[in-house]
PDB file of N, CA and C in Angstrom:
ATOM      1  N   UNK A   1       7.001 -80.856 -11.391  1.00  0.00           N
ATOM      2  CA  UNK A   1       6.066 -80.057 -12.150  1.00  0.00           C
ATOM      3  C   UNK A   1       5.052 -79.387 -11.228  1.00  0.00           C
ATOM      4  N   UNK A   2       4.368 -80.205 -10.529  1.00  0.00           N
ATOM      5  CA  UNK A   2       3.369 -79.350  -9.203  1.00  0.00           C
ATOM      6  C   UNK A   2       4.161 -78.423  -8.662  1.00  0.00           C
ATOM      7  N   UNK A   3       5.073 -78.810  -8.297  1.00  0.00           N
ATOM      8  CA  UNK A   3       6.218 -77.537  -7.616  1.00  0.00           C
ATOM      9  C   UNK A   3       6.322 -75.927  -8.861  1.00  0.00           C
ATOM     10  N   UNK A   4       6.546 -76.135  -9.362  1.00  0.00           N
ATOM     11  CA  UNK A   4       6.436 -75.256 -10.452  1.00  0.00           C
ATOM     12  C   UNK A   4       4.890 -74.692 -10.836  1.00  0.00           C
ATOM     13  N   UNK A   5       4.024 -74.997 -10.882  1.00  0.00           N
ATOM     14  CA  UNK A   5       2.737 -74.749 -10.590  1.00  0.00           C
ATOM     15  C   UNK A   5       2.368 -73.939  -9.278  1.00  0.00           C
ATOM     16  N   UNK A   6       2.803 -74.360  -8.299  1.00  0.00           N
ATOM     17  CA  UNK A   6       2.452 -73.852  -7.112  1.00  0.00           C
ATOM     18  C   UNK A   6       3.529 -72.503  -6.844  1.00  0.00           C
ATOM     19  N   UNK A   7       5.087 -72.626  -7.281  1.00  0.00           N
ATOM     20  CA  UNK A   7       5.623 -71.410  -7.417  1.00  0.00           C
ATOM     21  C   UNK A   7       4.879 -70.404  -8.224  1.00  0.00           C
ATOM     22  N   UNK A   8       4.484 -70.407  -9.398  1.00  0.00           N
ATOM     23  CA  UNK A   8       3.646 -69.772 -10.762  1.00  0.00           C
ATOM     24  C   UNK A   8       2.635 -68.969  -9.767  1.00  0.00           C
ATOM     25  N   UNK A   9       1.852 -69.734  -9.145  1.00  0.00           N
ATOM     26  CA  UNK A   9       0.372 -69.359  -8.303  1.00  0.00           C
ATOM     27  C   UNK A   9       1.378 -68.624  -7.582  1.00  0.00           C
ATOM     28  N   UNK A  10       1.585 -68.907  -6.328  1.00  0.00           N
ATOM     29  CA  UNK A  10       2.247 -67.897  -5.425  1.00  0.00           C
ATOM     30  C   UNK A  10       2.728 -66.618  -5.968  1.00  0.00           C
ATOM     31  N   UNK A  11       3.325 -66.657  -7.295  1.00  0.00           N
ATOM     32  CA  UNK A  11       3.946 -65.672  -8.033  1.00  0.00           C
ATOM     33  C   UNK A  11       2.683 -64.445  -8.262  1.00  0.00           C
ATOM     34  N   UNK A  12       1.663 -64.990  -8.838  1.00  0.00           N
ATOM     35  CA  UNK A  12       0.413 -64.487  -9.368  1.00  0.00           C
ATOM     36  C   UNK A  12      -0.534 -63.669  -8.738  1.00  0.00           C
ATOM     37  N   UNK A  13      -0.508 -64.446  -7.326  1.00  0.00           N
ATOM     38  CA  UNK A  13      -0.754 -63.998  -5.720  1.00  0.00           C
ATOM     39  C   UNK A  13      -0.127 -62.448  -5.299  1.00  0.00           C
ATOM     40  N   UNK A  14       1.076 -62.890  -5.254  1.00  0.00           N
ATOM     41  CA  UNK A  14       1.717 -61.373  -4.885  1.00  0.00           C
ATOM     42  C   UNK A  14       1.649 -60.511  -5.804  1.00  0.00           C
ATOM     43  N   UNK A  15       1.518 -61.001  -7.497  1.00  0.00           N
ATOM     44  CA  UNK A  15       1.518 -59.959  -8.362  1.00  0.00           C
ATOM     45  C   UNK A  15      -0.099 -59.516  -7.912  1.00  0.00           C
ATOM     46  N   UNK A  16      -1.271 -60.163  -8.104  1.00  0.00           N
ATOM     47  CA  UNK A  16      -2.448 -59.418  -7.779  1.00  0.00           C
ATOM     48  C   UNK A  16      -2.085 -58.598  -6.828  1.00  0.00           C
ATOM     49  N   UNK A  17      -2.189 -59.479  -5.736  1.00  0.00           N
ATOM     50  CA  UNK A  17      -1.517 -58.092  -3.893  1.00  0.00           C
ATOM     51  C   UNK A  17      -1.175 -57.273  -4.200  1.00  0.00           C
ATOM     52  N   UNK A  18       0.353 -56.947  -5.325  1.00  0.00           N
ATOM     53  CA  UNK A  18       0.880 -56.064  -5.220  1.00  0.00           C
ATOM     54  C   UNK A  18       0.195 -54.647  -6.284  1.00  0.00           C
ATOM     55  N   UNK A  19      -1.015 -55.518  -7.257  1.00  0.00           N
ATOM     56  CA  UNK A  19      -1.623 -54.624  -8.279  1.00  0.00           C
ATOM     57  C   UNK A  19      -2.506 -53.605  -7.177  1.00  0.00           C
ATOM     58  N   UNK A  20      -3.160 -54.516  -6.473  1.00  0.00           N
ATOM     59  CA  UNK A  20      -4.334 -54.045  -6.060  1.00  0.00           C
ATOM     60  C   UNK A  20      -3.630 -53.002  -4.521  1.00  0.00           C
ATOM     61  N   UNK A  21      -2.888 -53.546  -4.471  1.00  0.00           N
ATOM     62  CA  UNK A  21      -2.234 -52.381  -3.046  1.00  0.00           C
ATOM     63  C   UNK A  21      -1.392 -50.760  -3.933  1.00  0.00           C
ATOM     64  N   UNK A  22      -0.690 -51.010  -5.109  1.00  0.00           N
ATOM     65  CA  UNK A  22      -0.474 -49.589  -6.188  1.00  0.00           C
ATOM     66  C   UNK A  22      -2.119 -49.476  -6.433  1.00  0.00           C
ATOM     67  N   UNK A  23      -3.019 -49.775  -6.489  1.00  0.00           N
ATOM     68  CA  UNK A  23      -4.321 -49.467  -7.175  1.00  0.00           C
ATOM     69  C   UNK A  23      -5.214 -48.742  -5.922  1.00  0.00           C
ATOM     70  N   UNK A  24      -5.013 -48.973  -4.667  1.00  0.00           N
ATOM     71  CA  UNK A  24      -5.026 -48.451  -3.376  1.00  0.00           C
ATOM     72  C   UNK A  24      -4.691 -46.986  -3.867  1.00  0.00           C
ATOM     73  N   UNK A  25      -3.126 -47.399  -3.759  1.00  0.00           N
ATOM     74  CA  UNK A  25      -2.187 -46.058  -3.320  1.00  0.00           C
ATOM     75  C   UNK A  25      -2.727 -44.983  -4.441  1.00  0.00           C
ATOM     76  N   UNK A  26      -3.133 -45.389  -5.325  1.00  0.00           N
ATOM     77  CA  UNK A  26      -3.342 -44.547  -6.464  1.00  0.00           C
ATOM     78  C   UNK A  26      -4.490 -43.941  -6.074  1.00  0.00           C
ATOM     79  N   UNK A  27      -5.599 -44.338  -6.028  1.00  0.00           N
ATOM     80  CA  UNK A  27      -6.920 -43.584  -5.576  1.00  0.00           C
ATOM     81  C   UNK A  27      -6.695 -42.861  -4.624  1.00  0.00           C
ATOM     82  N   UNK A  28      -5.937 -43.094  -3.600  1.00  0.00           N
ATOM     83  CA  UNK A  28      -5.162 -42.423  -2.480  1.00  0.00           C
ATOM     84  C   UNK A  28      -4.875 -40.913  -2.815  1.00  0.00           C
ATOM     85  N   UNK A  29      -3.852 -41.455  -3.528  1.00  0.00           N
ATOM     86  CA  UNK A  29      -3.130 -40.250  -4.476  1.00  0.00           C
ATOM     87  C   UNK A  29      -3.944 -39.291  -5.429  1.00  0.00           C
ATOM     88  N   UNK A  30      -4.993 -39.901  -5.926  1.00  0.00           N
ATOM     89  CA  UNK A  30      -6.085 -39.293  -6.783  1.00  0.00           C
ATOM     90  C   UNK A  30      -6.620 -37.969  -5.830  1.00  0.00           C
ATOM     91  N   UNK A  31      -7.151 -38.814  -4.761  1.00  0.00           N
ATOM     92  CA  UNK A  31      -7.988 -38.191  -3.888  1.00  0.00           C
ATOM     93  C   UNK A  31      -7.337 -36.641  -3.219  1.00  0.00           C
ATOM     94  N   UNK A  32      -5.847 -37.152  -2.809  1.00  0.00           N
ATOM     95  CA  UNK A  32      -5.246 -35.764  -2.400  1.00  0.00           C
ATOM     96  C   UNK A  32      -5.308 -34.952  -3.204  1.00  0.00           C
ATOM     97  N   UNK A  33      -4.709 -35.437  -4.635  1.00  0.00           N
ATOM     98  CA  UNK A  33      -4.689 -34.419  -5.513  1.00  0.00           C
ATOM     99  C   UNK A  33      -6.113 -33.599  -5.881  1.00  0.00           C
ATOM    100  N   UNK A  34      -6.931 -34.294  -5.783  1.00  0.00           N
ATOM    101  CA  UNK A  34      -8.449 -34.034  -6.616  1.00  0.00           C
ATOM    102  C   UNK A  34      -8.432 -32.945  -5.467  1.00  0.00           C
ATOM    103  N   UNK A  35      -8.385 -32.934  -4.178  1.00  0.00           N
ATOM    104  CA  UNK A  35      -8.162 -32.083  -2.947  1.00  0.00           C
ATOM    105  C   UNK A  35      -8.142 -31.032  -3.131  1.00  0.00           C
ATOM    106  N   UNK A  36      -6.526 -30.851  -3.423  1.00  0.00           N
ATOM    107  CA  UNK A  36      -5.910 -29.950  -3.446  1.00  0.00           C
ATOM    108  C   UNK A  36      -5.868 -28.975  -4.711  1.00  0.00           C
ATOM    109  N   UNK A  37      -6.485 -29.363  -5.917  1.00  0.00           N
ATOM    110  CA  UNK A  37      -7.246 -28.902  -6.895  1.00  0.00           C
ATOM    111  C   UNK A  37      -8.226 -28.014  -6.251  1.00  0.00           C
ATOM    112  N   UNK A  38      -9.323 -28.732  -5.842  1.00  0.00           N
ATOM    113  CA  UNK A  38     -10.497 -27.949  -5.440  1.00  0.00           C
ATOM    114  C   UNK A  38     -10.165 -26.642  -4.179  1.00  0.00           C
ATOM    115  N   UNK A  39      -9.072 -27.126  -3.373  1.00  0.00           N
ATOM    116  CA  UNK A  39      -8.389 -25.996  -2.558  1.00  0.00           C
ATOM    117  C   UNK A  39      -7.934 -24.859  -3.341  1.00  0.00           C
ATOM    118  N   UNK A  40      -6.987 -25.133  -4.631  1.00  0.00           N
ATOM    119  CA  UNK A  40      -6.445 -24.123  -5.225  1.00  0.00           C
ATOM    120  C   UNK A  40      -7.407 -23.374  -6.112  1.00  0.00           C
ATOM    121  N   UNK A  41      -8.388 -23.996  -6.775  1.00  0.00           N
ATOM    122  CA  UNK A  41      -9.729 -23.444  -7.402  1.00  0.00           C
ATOM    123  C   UNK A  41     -10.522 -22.245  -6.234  1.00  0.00           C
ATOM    124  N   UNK A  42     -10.608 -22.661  -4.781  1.00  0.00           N
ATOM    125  CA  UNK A  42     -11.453 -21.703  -3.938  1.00  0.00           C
ATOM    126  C   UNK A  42     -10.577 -21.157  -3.780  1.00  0.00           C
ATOM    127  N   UNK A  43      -9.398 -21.403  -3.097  1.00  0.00           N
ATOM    128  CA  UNK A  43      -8.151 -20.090  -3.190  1.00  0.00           C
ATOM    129  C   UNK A  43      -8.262 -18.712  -4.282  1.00  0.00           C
ATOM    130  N   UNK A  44      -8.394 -19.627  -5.550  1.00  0.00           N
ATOM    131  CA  UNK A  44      -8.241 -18.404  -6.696  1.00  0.00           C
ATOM    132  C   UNK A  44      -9.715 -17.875  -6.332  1.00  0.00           C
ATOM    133  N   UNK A  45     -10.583 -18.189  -6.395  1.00  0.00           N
ATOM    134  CA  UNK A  45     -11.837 -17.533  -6.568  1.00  0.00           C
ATOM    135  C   UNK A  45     -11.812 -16.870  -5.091  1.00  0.00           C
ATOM    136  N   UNK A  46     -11.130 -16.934  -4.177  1.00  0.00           N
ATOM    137  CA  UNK A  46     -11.091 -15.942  -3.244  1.00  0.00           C
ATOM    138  C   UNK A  46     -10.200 -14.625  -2.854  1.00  0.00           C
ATOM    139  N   UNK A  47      -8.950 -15.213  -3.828  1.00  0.00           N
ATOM    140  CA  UNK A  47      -8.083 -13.793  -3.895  1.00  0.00           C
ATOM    141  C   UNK A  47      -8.829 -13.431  -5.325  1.00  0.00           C
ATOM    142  N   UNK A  48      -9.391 -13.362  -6.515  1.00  0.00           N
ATOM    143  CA  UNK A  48      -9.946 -12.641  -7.051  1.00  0.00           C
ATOM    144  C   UNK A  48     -11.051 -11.688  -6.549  1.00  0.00           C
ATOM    145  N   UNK A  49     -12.066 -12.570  -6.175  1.00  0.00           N
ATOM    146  CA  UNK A  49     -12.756 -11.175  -4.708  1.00  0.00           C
ATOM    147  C   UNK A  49     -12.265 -10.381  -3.752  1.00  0.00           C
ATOM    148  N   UNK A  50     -11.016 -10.899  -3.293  1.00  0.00           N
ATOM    149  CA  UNK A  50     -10.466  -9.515  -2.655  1.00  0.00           C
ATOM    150  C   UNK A  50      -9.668  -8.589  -3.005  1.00  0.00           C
ATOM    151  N   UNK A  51      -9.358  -8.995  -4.498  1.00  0.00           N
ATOM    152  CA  UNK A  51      -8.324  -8.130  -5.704  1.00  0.00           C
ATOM    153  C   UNK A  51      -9.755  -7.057  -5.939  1.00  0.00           C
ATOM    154  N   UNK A  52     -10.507  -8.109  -6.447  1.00  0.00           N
ATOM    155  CA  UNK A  52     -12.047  -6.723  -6.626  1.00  0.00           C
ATOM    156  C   UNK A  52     -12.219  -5.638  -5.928  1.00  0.00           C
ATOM    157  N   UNK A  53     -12.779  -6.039  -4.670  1.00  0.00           N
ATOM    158  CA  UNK A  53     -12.912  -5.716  -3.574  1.00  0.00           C
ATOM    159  C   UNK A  53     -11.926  -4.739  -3.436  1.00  0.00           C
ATOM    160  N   UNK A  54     -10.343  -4.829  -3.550  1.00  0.00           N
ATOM    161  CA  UNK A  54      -9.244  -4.117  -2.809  1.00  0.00           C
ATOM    162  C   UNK A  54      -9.022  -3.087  -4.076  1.00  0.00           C
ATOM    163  N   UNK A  55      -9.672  -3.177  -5.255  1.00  0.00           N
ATOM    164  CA  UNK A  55     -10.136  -2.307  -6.485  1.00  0.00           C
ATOM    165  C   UNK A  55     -11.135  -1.262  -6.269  1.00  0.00           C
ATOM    166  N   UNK A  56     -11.874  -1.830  -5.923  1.00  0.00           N
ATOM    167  CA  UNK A  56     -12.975  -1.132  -5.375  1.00  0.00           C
ATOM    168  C   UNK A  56     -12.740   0.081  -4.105  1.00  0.00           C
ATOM    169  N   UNK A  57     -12.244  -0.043  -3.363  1.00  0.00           N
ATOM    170  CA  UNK A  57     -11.690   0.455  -1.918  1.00  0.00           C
ATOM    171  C   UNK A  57     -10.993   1.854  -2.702  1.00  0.00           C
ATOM    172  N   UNK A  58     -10.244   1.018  -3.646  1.00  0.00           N
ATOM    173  CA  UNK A  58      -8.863   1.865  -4.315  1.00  0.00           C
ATOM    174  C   UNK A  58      -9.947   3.021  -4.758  1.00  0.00           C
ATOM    175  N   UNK A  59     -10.613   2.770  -5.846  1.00  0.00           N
ATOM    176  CA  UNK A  59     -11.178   3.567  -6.843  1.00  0.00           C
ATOM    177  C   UNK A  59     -12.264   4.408  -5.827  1.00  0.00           C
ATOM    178  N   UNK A  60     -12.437   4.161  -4.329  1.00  0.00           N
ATOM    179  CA  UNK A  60     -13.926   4.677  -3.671  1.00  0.00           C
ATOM    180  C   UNK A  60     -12.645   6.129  -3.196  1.00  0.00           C
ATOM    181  N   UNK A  61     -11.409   5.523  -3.008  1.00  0.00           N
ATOM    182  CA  UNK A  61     -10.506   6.374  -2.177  1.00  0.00           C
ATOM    183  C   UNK A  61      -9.988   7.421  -2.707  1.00  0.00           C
ATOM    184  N   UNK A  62      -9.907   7.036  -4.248  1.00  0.00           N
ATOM    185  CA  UNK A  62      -9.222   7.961  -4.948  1.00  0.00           C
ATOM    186  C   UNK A  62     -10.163   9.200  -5.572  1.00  0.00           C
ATOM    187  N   UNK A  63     -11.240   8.602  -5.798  1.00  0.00           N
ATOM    188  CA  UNK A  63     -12.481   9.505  -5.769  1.00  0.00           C
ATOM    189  C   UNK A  63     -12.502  10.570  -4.813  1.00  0.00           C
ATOM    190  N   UNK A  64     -12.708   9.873  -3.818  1.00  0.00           N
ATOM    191  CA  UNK A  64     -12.550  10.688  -2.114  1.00  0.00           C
ATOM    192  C   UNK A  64     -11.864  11.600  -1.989  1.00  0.00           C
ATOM    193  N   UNK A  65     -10.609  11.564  -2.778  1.00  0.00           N
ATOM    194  CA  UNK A  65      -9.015  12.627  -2.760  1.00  0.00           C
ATOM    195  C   UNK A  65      -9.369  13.616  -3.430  1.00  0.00           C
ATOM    196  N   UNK A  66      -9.905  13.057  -4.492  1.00  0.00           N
ATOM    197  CA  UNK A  66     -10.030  13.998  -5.959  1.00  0.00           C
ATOM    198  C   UNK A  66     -11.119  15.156  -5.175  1.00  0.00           C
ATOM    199  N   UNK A  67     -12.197  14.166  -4.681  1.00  0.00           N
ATOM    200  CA  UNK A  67     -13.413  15.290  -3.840  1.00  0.00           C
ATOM    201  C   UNK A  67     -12.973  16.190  -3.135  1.00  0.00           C
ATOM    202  N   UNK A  68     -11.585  16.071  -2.140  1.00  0.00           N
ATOM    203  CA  UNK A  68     -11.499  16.526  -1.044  1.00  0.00           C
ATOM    204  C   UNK A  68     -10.217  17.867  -1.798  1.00  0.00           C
ATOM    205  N   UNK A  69      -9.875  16.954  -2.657  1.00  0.00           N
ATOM    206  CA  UNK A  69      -8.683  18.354  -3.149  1.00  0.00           C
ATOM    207  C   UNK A  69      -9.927  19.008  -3.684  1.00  0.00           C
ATOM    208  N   UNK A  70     -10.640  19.114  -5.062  1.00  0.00           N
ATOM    209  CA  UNK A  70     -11.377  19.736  -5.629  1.00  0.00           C
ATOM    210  C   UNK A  70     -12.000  20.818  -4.154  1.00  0.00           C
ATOM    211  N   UNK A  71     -12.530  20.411  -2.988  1.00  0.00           N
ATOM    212  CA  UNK A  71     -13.097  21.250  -2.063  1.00  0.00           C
ATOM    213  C   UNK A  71     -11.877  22.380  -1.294  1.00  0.00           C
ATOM    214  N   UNK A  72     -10.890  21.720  -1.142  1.00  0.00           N
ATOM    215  CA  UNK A  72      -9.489  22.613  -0.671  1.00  0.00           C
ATOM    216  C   UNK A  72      -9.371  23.396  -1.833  1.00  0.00           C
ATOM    217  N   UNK A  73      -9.797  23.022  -2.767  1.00  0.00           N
ATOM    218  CA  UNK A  73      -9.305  24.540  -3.903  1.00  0.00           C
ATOM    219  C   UNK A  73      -9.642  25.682  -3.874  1.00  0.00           C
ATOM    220  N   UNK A  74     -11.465  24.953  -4.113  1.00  0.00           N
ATOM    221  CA  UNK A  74     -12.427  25.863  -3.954  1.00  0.00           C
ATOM    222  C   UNK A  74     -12.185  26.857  -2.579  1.00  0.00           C
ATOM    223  N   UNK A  75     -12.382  26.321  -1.787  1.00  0.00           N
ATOM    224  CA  UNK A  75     -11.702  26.932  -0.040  1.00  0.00           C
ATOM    225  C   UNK A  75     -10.472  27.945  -0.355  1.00  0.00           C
ATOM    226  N   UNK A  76      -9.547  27.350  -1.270  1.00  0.00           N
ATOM    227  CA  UNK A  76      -8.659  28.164  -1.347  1.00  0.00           C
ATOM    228  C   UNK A  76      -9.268  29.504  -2.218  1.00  0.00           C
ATOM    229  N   UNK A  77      -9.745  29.436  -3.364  1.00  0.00           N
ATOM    230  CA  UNK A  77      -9.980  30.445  -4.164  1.00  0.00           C
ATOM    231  C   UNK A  77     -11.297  31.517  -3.315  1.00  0.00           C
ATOM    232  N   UNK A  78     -11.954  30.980  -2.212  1.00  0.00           N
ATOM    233  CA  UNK A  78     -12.703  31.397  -2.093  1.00  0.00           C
ATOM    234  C   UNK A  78     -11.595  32.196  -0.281  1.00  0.00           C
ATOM    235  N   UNK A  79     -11.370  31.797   0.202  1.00  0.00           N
ATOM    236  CA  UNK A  79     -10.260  32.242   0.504  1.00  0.00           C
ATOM    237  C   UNK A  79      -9.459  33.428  -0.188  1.00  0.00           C
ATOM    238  N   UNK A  80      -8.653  33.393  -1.149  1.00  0.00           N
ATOM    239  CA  UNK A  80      -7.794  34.490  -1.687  1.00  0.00           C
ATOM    240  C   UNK A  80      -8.807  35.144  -1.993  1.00  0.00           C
ATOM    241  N   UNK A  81      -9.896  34.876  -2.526  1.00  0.00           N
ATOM    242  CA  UNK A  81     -10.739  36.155  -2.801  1.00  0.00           C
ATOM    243  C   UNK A  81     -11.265  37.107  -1.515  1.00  0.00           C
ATOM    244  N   UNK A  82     -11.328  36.667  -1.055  1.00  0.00           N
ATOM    245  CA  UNK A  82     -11.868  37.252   0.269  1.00  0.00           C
ATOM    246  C   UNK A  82     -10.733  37.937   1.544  1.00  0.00           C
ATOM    247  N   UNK A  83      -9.580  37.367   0.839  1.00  0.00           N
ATOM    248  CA  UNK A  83      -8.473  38.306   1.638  1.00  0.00           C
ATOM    249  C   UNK A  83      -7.677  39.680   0.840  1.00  0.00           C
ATOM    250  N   UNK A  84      -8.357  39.322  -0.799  1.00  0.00           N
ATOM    251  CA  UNK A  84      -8.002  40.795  -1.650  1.00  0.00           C
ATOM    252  C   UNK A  84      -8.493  41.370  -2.032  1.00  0.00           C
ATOM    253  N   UNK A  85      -9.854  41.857  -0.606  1.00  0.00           N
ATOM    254  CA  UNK A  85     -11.085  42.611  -1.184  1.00  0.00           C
ATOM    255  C   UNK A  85     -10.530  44.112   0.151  1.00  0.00           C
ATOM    256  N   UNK A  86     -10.421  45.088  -0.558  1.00  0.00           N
ATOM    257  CA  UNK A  86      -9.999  45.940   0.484  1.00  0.00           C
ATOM    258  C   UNK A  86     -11.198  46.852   0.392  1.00  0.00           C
ATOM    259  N   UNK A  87     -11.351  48.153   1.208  1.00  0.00           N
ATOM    260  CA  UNK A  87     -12.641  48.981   1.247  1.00  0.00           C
ATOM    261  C   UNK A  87     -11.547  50.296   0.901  1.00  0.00           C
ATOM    262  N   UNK A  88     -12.427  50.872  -0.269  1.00  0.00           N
ATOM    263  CA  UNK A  88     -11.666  52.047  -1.001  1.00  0.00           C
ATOM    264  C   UNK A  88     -12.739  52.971  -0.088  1.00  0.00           C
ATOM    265  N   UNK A  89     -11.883  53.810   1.176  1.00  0.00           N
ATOM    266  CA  UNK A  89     -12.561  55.079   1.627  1.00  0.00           C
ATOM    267  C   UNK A  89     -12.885  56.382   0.885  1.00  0.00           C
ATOM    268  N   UNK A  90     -12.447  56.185   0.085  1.00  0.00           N
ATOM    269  CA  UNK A  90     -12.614  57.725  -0.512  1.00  0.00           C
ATOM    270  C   UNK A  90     -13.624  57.077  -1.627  1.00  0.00           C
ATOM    271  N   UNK A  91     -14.469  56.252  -1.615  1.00  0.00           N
ATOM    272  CA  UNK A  91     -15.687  56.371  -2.288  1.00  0.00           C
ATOM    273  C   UNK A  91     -16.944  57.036  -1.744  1.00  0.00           C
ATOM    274  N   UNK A  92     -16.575  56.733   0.151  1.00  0.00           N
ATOM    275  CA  UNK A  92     -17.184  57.114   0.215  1.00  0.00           C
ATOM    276  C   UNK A  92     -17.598  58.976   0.513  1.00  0.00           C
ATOM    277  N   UNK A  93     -18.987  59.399   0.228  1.00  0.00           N
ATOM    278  CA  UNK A  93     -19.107  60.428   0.170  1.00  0.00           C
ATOM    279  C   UNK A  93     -20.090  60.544   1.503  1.00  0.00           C
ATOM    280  N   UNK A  94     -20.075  62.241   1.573  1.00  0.00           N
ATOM    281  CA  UNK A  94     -20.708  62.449   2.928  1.00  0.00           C
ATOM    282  C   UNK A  94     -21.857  63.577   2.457  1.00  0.00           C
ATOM    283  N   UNK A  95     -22.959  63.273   2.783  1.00  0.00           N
ATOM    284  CA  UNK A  95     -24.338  63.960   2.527  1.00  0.00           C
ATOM    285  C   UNK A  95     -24.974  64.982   3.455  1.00  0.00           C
TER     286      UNK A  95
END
């Protein structure tokens, strides 16, 4: 019967050991994960600022185009006008 008692204990022994060493590994495991959460949280909040940001760039650039054609037009029209202006001689008269 003591023999059996003392197997029981020993048994009880390794079952604690073995609770408290998974109860280790687990916080372990918590911890990476909790990690790598907070990694993927600043990740996102940092490609959203440079999605902004690379929005921003977009919309400063395309502006820029729109400015720069709108000025080539003008250039142009002001241009053709100025190359289909001829001088009619026979207006003028002699006094």
């Amino acid at each position: 019967m003591q023999g059996l008692v003392e197997d029981y204990k020993n048994k009880y022994k390794d079952e604690i050991n073995k609770s408290t060493e998974k109860e280790s590994e687990f916080a372990l495991i918590k911890k990476h994960v909790d990690e790598a959460y907070m990694n993927k949280v600043e990740l996102e909040s940092l490609l959203e600022g440079l999605t902004d940001e690379i929005n921003f760039h977009r919309q400063q650039y395309e502006e820029e185009i729109h400015e720069l054609q709108y000025q080539i037009s003008d250039t142009s029209l002001v241009l053709s006008m100025d190359n289909n202006h001829s001088l009619d001689m026979g207006m003028l008269h002699h006094h």
